[in-house]
C-alpha atoms as a PDB file:
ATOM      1  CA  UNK A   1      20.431   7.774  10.568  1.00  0.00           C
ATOM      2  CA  UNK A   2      21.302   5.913   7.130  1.00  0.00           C
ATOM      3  CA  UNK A   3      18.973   5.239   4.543  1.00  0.00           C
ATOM      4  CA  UNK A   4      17.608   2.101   4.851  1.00  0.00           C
ATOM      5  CA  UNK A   5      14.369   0.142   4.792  1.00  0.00           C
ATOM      6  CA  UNK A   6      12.662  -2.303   7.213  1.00  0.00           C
ATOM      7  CA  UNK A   7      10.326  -4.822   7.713  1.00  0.00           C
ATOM      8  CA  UNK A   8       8.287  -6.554  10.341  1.00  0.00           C
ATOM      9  CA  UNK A   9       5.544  -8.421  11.096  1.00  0.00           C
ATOM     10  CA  UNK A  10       2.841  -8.012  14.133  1.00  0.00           C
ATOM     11  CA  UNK A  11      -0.475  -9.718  15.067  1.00  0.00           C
ATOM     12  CA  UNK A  12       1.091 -13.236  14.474  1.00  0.00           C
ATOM     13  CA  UNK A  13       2.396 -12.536  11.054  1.00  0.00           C
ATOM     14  CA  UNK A  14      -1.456 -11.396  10.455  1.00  0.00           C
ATOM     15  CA  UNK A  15       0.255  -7.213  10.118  1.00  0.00           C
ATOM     16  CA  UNK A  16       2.723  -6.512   7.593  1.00  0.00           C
ATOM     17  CA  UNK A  17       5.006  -3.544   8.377  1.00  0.00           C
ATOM     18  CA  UNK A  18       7.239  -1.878   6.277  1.00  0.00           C
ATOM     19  CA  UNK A  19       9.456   1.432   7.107  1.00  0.00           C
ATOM     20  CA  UNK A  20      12.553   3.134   4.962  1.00  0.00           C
ATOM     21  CA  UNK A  21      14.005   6.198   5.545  1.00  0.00           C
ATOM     22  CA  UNK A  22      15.515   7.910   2.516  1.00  0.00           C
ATOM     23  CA  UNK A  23      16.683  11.440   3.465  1.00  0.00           C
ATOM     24  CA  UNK A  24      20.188  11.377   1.986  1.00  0.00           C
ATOM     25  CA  UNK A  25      18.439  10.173  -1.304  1.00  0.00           C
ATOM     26  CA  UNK A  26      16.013  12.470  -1.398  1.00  0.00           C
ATOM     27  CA  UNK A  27      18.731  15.418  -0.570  1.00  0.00           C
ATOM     28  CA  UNK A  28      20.885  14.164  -3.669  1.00  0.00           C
ATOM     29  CA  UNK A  29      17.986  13.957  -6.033  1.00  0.00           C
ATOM     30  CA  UNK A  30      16.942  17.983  -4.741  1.00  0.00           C
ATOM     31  CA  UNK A  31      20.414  18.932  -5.732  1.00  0.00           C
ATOM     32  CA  UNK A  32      20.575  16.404  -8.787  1.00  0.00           C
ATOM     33  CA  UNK A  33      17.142  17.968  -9.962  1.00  0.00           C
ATOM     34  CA  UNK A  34      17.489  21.471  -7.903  1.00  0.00           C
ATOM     35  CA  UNK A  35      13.945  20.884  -7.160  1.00  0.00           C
ATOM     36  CA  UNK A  36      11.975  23.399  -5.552  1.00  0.00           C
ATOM     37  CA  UNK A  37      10.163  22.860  -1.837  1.00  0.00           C
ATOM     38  CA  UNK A  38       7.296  21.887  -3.672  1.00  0.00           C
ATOM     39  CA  UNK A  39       8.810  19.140  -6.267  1.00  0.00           C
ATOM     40  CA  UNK A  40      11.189  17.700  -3.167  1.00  0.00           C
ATOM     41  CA  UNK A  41       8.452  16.624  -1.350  1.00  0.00           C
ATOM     42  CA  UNK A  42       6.415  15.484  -4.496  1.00  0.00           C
ATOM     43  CA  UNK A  43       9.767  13.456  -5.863  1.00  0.00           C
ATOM     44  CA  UNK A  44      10.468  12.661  -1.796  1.00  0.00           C
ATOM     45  CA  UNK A  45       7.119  10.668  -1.257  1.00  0.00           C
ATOM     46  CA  UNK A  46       7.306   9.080  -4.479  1.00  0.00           C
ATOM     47  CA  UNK A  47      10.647   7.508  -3.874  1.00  0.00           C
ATOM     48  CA  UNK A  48       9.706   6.676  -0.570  1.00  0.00           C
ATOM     49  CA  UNK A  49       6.235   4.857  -1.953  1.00  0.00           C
ATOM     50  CA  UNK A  50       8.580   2.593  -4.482  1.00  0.00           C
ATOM     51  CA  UNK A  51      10.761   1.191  -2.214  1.00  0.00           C
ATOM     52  CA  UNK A  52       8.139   0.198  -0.145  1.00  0.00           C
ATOM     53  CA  UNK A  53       5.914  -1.357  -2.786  1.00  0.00           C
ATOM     54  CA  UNK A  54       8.944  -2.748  -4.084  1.00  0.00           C
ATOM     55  CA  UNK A  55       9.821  -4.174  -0.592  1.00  0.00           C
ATOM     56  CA  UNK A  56       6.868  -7.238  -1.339  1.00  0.00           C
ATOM     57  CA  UNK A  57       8.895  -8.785  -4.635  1.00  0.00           C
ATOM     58  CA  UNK A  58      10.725 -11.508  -4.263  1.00  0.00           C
ATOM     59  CA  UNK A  59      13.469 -12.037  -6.779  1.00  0.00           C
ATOM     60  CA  UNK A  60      16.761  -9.741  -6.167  1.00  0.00           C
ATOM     61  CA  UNK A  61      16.131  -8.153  -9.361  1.00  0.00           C
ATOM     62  CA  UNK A  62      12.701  -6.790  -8.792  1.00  0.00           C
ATOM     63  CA  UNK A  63      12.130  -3.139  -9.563  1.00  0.00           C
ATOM     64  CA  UNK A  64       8.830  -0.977  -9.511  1.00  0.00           C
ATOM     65  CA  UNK A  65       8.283   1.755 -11.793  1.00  0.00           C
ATOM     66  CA  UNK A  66       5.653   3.970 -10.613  1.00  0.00           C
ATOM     67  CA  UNK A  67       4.470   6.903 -12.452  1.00  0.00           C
ATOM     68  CA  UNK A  68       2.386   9.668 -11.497  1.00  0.00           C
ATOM     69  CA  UNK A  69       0.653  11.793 -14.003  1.00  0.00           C
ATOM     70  CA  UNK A  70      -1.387  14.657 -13.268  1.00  0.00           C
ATOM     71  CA  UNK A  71      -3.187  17.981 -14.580  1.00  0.00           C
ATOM     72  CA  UNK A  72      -1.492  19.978 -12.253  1.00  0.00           C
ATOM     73  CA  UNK A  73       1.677  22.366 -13.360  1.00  0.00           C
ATOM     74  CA  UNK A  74       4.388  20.084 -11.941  1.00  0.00           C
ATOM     75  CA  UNK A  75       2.973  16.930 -14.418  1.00  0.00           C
ATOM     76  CA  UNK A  76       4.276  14.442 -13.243  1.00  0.00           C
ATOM     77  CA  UNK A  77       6.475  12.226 -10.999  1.00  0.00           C
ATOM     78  CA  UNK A  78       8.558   9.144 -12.387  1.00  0.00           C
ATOM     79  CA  UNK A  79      10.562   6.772  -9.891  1.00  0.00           C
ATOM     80  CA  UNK A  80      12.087   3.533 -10.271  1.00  0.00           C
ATOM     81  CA  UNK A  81      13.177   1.310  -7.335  1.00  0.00           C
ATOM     82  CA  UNK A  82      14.624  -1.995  -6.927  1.00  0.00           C
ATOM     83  CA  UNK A  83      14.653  -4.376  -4.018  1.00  0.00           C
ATOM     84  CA  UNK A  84      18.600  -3.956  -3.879  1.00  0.00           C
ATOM     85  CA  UNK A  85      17.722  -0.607  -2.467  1.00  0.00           C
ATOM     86  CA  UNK A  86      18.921   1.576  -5.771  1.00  0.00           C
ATOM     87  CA  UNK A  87      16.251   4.156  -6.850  1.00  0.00           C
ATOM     88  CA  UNK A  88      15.938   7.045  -9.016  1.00  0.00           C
ATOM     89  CA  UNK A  89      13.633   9.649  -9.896  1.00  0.00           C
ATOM     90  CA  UNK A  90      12.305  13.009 -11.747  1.00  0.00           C
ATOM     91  CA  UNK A  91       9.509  15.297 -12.258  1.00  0.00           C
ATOM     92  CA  UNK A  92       7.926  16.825 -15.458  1.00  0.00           C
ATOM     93  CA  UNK A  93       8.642  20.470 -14.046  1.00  0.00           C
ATOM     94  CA  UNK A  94      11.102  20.316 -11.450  1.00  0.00           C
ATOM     95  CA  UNK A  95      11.063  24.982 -11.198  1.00  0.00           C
ATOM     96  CA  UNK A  96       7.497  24.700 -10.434  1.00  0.00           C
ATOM     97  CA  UNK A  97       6.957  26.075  -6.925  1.00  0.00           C
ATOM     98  CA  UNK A  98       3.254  26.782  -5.271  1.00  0.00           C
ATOM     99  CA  UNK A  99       2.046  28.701  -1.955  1.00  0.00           C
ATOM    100  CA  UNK A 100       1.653  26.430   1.000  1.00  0.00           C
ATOM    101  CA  UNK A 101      -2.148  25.037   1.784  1.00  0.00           C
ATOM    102  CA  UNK A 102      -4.470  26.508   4.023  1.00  0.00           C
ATOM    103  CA  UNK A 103      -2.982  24.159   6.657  1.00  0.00           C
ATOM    104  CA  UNK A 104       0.567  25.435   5.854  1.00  0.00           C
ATOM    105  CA  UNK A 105       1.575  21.776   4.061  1.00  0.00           C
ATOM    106  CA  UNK A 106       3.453  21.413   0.778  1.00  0.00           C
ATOM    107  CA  UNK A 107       0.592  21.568  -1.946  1.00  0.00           C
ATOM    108  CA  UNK A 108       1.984  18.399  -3.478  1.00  0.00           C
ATOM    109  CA  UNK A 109      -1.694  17.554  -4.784  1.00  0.00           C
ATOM    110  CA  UNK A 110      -1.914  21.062  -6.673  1.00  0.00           C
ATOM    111  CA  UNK A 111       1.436  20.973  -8.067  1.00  0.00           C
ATOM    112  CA  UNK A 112       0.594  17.238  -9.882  1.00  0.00           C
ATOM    113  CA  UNK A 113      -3.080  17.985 -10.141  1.00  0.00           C
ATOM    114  CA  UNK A 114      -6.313  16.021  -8.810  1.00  0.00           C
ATOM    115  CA  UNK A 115      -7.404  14.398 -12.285  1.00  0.00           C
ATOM    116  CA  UNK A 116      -4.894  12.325 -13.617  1.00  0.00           C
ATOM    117  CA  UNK A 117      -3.534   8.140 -13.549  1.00  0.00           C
ATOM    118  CA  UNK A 118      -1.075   6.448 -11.052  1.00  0.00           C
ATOM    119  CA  UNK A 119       0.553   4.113 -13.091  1.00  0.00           C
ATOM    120  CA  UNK A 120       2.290   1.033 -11.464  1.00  0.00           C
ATOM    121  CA  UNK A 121       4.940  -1.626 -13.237  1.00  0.00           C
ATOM    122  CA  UNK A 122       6.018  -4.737 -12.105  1.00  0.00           C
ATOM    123  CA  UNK A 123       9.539  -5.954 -13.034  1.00  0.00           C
ATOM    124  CA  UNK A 124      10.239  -9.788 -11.395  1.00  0.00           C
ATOM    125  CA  UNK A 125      13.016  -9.481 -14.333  1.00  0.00           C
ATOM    126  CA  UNK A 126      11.668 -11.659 -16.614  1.00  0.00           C
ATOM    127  CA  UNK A 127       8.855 -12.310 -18.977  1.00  0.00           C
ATOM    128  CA  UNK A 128       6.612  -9.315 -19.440  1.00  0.00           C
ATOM    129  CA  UNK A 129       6.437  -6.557 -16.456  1.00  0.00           C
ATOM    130  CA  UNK A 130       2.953  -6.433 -15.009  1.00  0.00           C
ATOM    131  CA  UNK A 131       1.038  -3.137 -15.009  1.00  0.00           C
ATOM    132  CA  UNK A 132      -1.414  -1.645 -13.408  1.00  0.00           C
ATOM    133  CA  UNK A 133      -3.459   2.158 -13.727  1.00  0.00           C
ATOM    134  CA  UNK A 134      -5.696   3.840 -11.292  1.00  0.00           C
ATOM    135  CA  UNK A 135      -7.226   7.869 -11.331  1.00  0.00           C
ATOM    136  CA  UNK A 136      -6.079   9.986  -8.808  1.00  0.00           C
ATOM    137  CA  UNK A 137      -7.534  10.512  -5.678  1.00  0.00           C
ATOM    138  CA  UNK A 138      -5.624  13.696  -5.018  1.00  0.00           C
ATOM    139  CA  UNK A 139      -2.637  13.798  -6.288  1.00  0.00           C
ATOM    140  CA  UNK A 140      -0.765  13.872  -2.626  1.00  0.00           C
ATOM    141  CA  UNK A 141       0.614  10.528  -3.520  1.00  0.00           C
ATOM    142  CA  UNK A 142       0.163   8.512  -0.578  1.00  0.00           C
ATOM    143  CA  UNK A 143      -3.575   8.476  -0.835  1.00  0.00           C
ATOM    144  CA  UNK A 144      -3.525   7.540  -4.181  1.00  0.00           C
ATOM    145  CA  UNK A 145      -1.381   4.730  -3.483  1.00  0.00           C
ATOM    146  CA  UNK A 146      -3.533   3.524  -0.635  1.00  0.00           C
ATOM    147  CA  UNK A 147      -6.327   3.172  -3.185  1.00  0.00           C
ATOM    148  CA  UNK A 148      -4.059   1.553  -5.764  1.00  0.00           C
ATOM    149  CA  UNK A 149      -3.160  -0.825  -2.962  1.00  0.00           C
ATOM    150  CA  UNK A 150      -6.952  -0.968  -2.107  1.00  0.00           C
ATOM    151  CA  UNK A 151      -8.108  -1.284  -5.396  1.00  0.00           C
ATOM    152  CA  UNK A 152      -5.563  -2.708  -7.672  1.00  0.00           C
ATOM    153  CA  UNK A 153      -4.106  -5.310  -5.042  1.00  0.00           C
ATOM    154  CA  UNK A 154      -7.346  -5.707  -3.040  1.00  0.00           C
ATOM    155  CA  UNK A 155      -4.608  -5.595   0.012  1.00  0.00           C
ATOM    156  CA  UNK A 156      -6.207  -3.333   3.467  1.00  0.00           C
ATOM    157  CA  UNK A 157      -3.264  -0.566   3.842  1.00  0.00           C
ATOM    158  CA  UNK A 158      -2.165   1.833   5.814  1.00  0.00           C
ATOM    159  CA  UNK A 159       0.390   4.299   4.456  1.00  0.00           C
ATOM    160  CA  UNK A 160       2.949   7.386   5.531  1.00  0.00           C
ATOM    161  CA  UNK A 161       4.910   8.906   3.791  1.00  0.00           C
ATOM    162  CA  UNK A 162       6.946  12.351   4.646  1.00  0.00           C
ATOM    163  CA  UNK A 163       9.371  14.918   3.381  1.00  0.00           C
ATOM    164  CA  UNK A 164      10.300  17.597   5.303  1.00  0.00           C
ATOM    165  CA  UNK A 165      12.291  20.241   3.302  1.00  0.00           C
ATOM    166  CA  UNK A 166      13.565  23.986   4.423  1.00  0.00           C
ATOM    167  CA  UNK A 167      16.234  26.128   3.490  1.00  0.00           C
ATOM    168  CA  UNK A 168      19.014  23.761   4.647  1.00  0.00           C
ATOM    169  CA  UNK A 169      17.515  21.403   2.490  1.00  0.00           C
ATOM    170  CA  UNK A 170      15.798  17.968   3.451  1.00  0.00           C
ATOM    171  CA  UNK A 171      15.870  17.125   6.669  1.00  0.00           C
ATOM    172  CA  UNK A 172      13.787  14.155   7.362  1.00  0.00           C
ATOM    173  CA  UNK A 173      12.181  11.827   5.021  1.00  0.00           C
ATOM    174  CA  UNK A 174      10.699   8.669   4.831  1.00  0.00           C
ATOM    175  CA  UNK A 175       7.843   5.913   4.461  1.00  0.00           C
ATOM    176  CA  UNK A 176       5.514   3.229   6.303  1.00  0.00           C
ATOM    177  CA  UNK A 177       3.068   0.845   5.002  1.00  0.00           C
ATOM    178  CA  UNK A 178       1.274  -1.570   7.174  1.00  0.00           C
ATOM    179  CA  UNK A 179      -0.656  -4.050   5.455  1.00  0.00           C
ATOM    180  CA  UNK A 180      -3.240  -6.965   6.211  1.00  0.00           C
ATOM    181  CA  UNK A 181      -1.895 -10.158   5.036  1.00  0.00           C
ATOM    182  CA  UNK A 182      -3.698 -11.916   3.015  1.00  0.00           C
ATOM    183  CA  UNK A 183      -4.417 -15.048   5.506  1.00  0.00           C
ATOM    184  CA  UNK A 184      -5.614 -12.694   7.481  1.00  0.00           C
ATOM    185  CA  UNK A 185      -7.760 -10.507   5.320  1.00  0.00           C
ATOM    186  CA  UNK A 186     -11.175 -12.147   6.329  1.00  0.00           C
ATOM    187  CA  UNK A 187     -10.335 -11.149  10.460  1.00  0.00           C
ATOM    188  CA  UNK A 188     -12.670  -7.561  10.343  1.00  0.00           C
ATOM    189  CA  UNK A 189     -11.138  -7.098  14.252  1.00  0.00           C
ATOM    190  CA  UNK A 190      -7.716  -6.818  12.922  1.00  0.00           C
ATOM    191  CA  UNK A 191      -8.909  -4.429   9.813  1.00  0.00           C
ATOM    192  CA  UNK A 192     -10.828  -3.036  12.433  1.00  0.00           C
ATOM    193  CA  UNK A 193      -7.499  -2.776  14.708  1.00  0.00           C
ATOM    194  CA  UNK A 194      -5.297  -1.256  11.459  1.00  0.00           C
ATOM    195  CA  UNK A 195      -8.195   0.993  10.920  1.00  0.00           C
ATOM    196  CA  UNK A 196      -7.916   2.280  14.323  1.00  0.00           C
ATOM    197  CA  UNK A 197      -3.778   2.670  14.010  1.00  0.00           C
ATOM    198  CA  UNK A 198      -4.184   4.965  10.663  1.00  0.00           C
ATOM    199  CA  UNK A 199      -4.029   8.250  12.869  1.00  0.00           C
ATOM    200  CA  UNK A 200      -0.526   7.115  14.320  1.00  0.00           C
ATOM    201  CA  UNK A 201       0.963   7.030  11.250  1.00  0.00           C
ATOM    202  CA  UNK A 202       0.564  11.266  11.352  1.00  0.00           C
ATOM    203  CA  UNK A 203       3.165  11.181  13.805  1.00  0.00           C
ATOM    204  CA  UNK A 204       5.752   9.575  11.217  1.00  0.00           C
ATOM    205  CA  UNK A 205       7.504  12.740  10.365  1.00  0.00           C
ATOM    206  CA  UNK A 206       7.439  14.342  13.464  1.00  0.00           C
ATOM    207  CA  UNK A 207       9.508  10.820  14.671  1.00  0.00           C
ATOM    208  CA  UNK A 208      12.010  11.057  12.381  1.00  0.00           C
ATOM    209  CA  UNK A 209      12.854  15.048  12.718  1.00  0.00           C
ATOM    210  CA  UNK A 210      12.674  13.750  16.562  1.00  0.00           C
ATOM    211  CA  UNK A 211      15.499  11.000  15.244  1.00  0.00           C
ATOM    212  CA  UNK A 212      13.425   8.035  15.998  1.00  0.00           C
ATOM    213  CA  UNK A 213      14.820   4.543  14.732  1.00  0.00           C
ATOM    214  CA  UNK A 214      13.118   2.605  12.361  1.00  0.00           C
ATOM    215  CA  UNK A 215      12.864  -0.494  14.921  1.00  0.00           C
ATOM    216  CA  UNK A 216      11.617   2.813  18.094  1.00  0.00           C
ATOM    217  CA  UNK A 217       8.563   3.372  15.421  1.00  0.00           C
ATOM    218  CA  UNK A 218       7.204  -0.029  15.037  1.00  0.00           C
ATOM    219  CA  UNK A 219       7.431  -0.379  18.404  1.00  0.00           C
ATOM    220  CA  UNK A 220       5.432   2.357  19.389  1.00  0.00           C
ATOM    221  CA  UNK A 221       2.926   1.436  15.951  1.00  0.00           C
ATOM    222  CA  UNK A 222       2.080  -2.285  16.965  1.00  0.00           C
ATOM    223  CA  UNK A 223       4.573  -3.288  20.049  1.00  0.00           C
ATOM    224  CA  UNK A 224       1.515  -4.733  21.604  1.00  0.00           C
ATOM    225  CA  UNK A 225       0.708  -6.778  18.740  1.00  0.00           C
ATOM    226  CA  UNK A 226       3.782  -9.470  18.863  1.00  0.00           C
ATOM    227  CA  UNK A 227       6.016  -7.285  16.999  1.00  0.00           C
ATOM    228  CA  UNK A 228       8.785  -9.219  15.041  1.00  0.00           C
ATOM    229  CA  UNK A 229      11.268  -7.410  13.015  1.00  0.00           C
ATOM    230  CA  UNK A 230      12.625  -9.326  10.107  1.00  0.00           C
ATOM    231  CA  UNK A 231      15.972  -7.836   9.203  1.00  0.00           C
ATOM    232  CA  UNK A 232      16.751  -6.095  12.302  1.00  0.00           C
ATOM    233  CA  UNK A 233      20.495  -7.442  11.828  1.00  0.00           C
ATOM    234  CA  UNK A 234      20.773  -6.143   8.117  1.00  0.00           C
ATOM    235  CA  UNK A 235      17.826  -3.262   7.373  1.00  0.00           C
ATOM    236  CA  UNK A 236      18.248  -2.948   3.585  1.00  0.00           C
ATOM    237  CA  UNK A 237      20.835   0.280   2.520  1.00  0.00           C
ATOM    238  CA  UNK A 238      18.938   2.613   0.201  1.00  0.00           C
ATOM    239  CA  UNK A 239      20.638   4.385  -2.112  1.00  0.00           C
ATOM    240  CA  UNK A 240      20.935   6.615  -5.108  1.00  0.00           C
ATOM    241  CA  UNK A 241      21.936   5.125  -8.304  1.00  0.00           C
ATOM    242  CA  UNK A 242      21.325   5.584 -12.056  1.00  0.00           C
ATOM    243  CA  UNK A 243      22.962   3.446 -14.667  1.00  0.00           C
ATOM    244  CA  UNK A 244      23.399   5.955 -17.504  1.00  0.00           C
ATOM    245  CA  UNK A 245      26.569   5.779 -18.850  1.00  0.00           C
ATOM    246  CA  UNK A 246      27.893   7.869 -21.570  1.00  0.00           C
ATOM    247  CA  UNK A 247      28.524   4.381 -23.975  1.00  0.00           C
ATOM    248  CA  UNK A 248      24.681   4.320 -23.308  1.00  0.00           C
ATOM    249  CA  UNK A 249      24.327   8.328 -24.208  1.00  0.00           C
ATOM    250  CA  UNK A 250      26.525   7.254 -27.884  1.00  0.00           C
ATOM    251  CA  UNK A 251      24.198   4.047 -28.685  1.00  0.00           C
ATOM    252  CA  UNK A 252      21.256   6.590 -28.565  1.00  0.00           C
ATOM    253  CA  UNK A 253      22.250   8.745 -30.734  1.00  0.00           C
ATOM    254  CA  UNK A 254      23.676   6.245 -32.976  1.00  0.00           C
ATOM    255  CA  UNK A 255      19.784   4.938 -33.173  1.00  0.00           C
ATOM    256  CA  UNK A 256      18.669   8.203 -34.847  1.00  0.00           C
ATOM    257  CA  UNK A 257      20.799   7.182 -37.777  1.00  0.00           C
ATOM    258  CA  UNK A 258      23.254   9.353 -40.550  1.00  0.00           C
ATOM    259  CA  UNK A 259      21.390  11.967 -41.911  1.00  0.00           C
ATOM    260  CA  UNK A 260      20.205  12.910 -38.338  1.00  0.00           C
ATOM    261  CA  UNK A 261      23.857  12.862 -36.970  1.00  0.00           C
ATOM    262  CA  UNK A 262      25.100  15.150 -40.098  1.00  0.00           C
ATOM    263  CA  UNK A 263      22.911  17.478 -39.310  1.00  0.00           C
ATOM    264  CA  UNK A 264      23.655  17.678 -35.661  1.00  0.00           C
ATOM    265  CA  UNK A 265      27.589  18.095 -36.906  1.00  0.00           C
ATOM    266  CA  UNK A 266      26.134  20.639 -39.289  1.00  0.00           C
ATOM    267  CA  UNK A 267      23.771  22.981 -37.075  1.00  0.00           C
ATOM    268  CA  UNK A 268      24.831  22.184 -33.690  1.00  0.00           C
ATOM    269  CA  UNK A 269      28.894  21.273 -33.821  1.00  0.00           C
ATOM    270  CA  UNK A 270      27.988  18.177 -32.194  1.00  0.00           C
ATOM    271  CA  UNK A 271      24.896  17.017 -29.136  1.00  0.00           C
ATOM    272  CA  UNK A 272      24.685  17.518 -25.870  1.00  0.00           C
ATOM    273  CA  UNK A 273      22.207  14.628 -23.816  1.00  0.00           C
ATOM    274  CA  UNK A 274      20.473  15.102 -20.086  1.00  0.00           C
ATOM    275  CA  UNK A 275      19.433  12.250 -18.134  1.00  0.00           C
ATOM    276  CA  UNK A 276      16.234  12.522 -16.858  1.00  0.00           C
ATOM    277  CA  UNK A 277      17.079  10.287 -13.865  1.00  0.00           C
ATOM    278  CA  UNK A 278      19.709  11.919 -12.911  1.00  0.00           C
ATOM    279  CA  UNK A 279      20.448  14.928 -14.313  1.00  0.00           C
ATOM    280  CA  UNK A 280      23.958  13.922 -15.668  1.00  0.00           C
ATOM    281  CA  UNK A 281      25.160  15.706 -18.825  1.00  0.00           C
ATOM    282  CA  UNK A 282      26.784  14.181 -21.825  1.00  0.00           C
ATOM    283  CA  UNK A 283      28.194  15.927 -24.680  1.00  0.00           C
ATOM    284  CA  UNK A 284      29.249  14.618 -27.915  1.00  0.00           C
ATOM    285  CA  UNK A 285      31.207  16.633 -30.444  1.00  0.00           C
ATOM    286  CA  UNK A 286      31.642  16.613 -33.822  1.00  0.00           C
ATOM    287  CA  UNK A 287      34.241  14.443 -34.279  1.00  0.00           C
ATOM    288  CA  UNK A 288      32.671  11.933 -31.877  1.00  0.00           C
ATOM    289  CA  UNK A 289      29.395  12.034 -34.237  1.00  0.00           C
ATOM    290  CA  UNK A 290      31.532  11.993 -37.314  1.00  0.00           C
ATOM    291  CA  UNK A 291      32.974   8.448 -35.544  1.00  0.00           C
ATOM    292  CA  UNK A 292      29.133   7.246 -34.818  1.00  0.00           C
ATOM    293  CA  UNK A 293      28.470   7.745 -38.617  1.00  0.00           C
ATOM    294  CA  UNK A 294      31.024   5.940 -40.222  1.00  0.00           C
ATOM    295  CA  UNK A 295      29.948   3.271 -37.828  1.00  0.00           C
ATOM    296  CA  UNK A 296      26.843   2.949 -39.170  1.00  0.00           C
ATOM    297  CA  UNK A 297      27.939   3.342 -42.461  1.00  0.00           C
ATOM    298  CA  UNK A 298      30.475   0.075 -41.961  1.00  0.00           C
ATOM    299  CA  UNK A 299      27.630  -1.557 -41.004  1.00  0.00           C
ATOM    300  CA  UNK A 300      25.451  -0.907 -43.459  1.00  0.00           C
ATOM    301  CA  UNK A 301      28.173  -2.568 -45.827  1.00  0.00           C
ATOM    302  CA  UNK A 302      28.874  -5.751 -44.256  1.00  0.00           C
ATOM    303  CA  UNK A 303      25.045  -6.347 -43.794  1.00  0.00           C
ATOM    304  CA  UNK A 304      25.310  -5.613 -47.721  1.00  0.00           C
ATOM    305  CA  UNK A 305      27.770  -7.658 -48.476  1.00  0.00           C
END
């Protein structure tokens, strides 16, 4: 199935429900990143958990930067998502690999570490982005975001999210959040009944290996509860997209300024840039630098003159 994300409501609009599935993404950032097991399934989840916090904004230009930052040896996770379904990502470490947990699961939490900050920005696209930082629970991700959500957004949650990853690469991956809405929040039978759904949500990756619609989850999540899918017509398409550019790449380095430039011509023969988002390499040579600095140099003089 394509990458996409859906939402729903259930309980008389009292149950929020969100679900994406972002497998091809997460494949393309592996190979982008050539991210181990370990860092796919950290980088997976993360992805996963902005789209769906994302998924709440209103304005098309919304985006969510969330930021995980750990003691562990991986770092740290960065991802950026936008309610048009574009999203990127990186880790700190992506060669960092660790032995599976005594349960045989990705040890996601040891590779980020258990002592650290989630760190959540708000984009509505204008005026000043709204942020937000909790400590990490574990470092897994998705129980640090439940406590964000918990804590942060005073919102009762309930959240999934999966990656599974082998030697063919990634073959299923994906979120879900369901959420009390706030008119709702004072009901303790339906916190009570959300509560009582939380070991379902286990089953999420399992479903999607199984290739299990979006719309077949819900139903078997809260089709008793007066399900009511909101974009059933037109689920939203996820995809991978970074706007790096190498115009952008030249207007960096022109920032550093002359003598910094020279000596790039001088040492180096010209500069070579990575994206962190996506991994995209940009070279400049010395001619092209020589070009940046007589730029600057012209417009040094006319702000002279």
């Amino acid at each position: 199935m394509a990458d996409q994300l859906l939402r729903a409501t259930a309980a008389d609009g009292g149950i929020r429900i969100v679900g994406t599935i972002t497998t091809d993404v997460v494949e393309e950032t592996r190979q982008r990143h050539q991210l181990t097991y370990v860092g796919t399934a950290a980088l997976g989840r993360a992805i996963s958990a902005g789209l769906l916090l994302v998924s709440s904004m209103k304005r098309a230009e919304s985006r969510i930067n969330l930021r995980v930052k750990g003691d562990g040896p991986m770092g740290g996770v960065m991802v950026d998502a936008g309610l048009d379904g574009r999203v990127r990502g990186y880790v700190d470490h992506p060669e960092i690999e660790l032995p599976p947990t005594a349960t045989g699961k990705l040890n996601v939490g040891g590779a980020i570490g258990h002592n650290g900050y989630l760190y959540v920005v708000r984009d509505v696209g204008y005026g000043q982005p709204y942020s937000s930082t909790v400590e990490l629970i574990s470092g897994e991700i998705g129980e640090d975001l439940t406590y964000y959500l918990a804590t942060s957004e005073q919102t009762p949650s309930a959240l999934a999210l999966g990656v599974h990853v082998d030697e063919r690469g990634v073959e299923a991956a994906g979120g879900l959040l369901l959420q009390v809405m706030p008119k709702a929040e004072r009901d303790e039978s339906l916190i009570s009944l959300l509560e009582s759904r939380m070991g379902s949500l286990a089953d999420f990756t399992p479903k999607l290996l199984d290739s299990q619609t979006l719309p077949e989850i819900f139903e078997d999540l809260v089709g008793d509860l007066n399900l009511t899918i909101l974009d059933d017509a037109a689920p939203m398409d996820i995809r991978f997209y970074c706007p790096c550019t190498y115009d952008r790449m030249l207007g960096a380095l022109k920032m550093l300024g002359v003598d910094e430039l020279q000596d790039m011509i001088e040492k180096d023969d010209g500069a070579e840039a990575t994206c962190h988002f996506c991994g995209e390499v940009y070279t400049a040579d010395s001619n092209k630098l020589a070009d940046l600095i007589d730029d600057l140099k012209k417009q040094r003089s006319e702000a002279l003159n």
